[in-house]
C-alpha atoms as a PDB file:
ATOM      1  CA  UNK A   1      -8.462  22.344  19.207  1.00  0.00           C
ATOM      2  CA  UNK A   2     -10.052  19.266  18.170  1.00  0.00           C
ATOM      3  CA  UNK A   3     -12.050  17.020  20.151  1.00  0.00           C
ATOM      4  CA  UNK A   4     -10.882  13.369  21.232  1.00  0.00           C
ATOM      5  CA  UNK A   5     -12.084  10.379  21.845  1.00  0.00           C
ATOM      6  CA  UNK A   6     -11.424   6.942  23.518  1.00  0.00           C
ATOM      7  CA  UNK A   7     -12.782   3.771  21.701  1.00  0.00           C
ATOM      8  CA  UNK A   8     -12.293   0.098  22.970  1.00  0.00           C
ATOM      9  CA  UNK A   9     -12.106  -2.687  20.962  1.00  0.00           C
ATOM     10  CA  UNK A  10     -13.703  -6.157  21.988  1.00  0.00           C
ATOM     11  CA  UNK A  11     -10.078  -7.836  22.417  1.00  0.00           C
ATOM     12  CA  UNK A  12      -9.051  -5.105  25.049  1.00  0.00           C
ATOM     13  CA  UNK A  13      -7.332  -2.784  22.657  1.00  0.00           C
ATOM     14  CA  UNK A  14      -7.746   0.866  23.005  1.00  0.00           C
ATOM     15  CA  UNK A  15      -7.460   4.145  20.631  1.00  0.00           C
ATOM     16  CA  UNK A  16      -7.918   7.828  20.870  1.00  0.00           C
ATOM     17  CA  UNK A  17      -9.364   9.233  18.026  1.00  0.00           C
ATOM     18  CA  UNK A  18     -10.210  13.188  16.548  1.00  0.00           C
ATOM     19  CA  UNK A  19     -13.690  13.567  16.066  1.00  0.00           C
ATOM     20  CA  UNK A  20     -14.780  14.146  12.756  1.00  0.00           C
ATOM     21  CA  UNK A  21     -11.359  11.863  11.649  1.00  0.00           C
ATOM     22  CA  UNK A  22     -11.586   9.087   8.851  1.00  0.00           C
ATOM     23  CA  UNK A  23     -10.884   6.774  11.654  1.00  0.00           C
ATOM     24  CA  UNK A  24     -13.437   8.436  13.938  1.00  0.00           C
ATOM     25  CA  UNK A  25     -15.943   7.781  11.203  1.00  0.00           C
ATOM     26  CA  UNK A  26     -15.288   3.702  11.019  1.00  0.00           C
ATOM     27  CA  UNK A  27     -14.772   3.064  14.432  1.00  0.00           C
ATOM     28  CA  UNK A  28     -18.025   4.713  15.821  1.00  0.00           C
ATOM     29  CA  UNK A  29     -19.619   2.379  12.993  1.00  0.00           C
ATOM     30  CA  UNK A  30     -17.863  -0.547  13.719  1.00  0.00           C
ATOM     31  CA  UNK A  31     -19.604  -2.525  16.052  1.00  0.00           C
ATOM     32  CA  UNK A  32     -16.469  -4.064  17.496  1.00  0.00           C
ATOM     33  CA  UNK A  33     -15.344  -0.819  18.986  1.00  0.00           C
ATOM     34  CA  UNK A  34     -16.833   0.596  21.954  1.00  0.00           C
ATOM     35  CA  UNK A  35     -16.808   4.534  23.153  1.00  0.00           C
ATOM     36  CA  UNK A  36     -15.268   4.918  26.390  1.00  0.00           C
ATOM     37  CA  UNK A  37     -14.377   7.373  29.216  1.00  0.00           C
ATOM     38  CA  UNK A  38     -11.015   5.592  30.384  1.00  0.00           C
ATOM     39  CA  UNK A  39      -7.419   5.241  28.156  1.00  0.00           C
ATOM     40  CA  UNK A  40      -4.566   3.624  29.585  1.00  0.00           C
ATOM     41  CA  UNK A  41      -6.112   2.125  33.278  1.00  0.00           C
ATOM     42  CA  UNK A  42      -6.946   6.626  33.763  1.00  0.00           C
ATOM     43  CA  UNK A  43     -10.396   7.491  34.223  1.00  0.00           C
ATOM     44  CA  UNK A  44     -10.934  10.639  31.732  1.00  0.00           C
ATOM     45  CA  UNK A  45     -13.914  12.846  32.309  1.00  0.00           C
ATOM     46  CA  UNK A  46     -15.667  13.641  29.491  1.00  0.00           C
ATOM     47  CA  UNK A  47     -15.156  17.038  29.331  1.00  0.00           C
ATOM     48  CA  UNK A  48     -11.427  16.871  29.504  1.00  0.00           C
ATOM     49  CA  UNK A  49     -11.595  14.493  26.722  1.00  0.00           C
ATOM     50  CA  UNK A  50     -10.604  17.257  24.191  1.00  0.00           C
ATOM     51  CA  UNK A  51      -7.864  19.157  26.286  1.00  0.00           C
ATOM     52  CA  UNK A  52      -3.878  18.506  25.025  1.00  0.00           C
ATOM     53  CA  UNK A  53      -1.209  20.127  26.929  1.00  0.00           C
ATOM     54  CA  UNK A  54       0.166  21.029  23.186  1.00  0.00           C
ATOM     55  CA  UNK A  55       3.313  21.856  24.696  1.00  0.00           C
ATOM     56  CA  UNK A  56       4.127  18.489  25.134  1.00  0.00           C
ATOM     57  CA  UNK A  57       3.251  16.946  22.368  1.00  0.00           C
ATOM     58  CA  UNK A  58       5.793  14.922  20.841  1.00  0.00           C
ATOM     59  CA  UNK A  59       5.526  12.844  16.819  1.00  0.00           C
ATOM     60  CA  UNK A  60       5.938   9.076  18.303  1.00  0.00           C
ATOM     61  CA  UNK A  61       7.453   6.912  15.110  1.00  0.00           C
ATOM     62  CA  UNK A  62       5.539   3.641  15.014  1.00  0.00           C
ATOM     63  CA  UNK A  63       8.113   0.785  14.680  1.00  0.00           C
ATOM     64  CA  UNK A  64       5.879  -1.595  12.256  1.00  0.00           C
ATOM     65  CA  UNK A  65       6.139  -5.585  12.648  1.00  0.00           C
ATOM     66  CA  UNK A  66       6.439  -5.593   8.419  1.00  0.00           C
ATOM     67  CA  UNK A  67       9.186  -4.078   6.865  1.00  0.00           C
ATOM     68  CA  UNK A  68       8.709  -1.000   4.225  1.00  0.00           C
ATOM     69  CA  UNK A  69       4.661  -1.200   5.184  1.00  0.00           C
ATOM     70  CA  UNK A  70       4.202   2.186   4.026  1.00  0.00           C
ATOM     71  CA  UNK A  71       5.816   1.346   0.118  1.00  0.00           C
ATOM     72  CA  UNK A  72       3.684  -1.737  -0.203  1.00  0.00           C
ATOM     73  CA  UNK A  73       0.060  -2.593  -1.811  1.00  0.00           C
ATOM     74  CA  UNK A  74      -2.389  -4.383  -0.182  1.00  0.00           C
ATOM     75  CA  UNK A  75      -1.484  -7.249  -2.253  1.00  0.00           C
ATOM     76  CA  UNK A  76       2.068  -7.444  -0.852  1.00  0.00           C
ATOM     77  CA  UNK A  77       1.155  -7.130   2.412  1.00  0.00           C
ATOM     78  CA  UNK A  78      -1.478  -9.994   2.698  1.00  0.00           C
ATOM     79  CA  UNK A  79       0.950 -12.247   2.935  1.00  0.00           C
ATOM     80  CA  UNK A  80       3.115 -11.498   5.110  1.00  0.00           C
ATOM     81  CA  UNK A  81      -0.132 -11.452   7.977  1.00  0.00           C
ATOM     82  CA  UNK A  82      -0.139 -15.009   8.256  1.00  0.00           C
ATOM     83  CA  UNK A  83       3.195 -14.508   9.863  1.00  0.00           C
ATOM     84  CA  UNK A  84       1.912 -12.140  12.312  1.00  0.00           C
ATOM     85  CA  UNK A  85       0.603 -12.752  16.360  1.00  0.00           C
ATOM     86  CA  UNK A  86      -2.839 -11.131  17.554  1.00  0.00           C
ATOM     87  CA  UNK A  87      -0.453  -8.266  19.174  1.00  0.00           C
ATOM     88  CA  UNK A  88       1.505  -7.387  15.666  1.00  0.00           C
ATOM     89  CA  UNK A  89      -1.958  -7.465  13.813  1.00  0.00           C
ATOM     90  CA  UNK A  90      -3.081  -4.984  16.030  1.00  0.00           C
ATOM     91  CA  UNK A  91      -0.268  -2.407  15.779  1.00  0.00           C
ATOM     92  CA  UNK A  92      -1.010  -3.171  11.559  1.00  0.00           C
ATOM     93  CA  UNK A  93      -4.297  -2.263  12.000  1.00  0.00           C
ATOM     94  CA  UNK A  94      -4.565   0.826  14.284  1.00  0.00           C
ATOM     95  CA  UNK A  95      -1.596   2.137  11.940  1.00  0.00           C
ATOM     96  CA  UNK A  96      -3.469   1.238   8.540  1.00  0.00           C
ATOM     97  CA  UNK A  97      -6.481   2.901   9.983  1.00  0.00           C
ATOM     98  CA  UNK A  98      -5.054   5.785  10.933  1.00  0.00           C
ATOM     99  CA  UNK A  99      -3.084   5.972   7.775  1.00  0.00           C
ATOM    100  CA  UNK A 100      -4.650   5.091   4.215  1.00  0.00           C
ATOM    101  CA  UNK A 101      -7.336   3.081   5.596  1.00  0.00           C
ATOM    102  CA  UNK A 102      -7.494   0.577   2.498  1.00  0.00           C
ATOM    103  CA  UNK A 103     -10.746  -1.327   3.380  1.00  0.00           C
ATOM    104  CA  UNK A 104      -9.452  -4.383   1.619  1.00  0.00           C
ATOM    105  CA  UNK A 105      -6.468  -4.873   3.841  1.00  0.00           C
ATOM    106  CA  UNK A 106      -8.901  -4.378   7.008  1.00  0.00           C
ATOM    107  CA  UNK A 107     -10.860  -7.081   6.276  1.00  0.00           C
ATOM    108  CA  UNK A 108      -7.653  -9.472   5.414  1.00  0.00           C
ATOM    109  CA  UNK A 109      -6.287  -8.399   8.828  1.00  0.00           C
ATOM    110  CA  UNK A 110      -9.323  -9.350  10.827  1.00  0.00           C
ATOM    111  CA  UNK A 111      -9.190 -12.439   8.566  1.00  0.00           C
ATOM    112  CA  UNK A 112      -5.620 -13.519   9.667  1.00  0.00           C
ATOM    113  CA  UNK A 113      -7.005 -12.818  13.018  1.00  0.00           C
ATOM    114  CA  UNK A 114      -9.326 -15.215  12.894  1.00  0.00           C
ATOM    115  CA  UNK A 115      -7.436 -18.038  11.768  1.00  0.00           C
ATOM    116  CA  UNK A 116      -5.433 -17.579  14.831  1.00  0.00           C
END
């Protein structure tokens, strides 16, 4: 079983992430994110940070603010960030990082972001 862990981000959001991961690998180098001990307002202890009760775990579809996401290039999704609030950017994020992780598209999210 792989280990998990919790990572914070400075705006509040939070995201659980297998060691040794893709996503794992950025966040503990992104500055922005922070390691933590507590998900969801539930103080984990650290050495239950790895346990899953795999008999309930359950494939949870992520309903995407931008329609046909996973079909489009980075070039055809820029666009449509402009459109998006702090909250949908998020959700775009977490899922592109989790996902295919395109650098290029990271960086134009936390762009949008900023103009906000």
């Amino acid at each position: 079983m792989s280990e998990i862990l919790y990572y914070r981000r400075s705006n509040g959001d939070e995201v659980s992430v297998e060691v040794g991961s893709a996503l794992h690998n950025r966040l503990s180098a992104d500055g922005e994110y922070t390691q933590i001990t507590e998900f969801e307002g539930e103080v984990i202890p650290p050495e239950d940070l790895a346990e899953e009760d795999e008999t309930e775990t359950e494939t949870e579809t992520v309903e995407l603010p931008i329609e046909g996401f996973d079909d489009l290039t980075v070039e055809e999704v820029v666009p449509h960030l402009e459109d998006l609030d702090a909250e949908d950017l998020s959700v775009i994020e977490a899922y592109e990082i989790a996902n295919k992780n395109r650098t290029t598209l990271l960086e134009a999210i936390e762009a949008a972001r900023s103009e906000d």
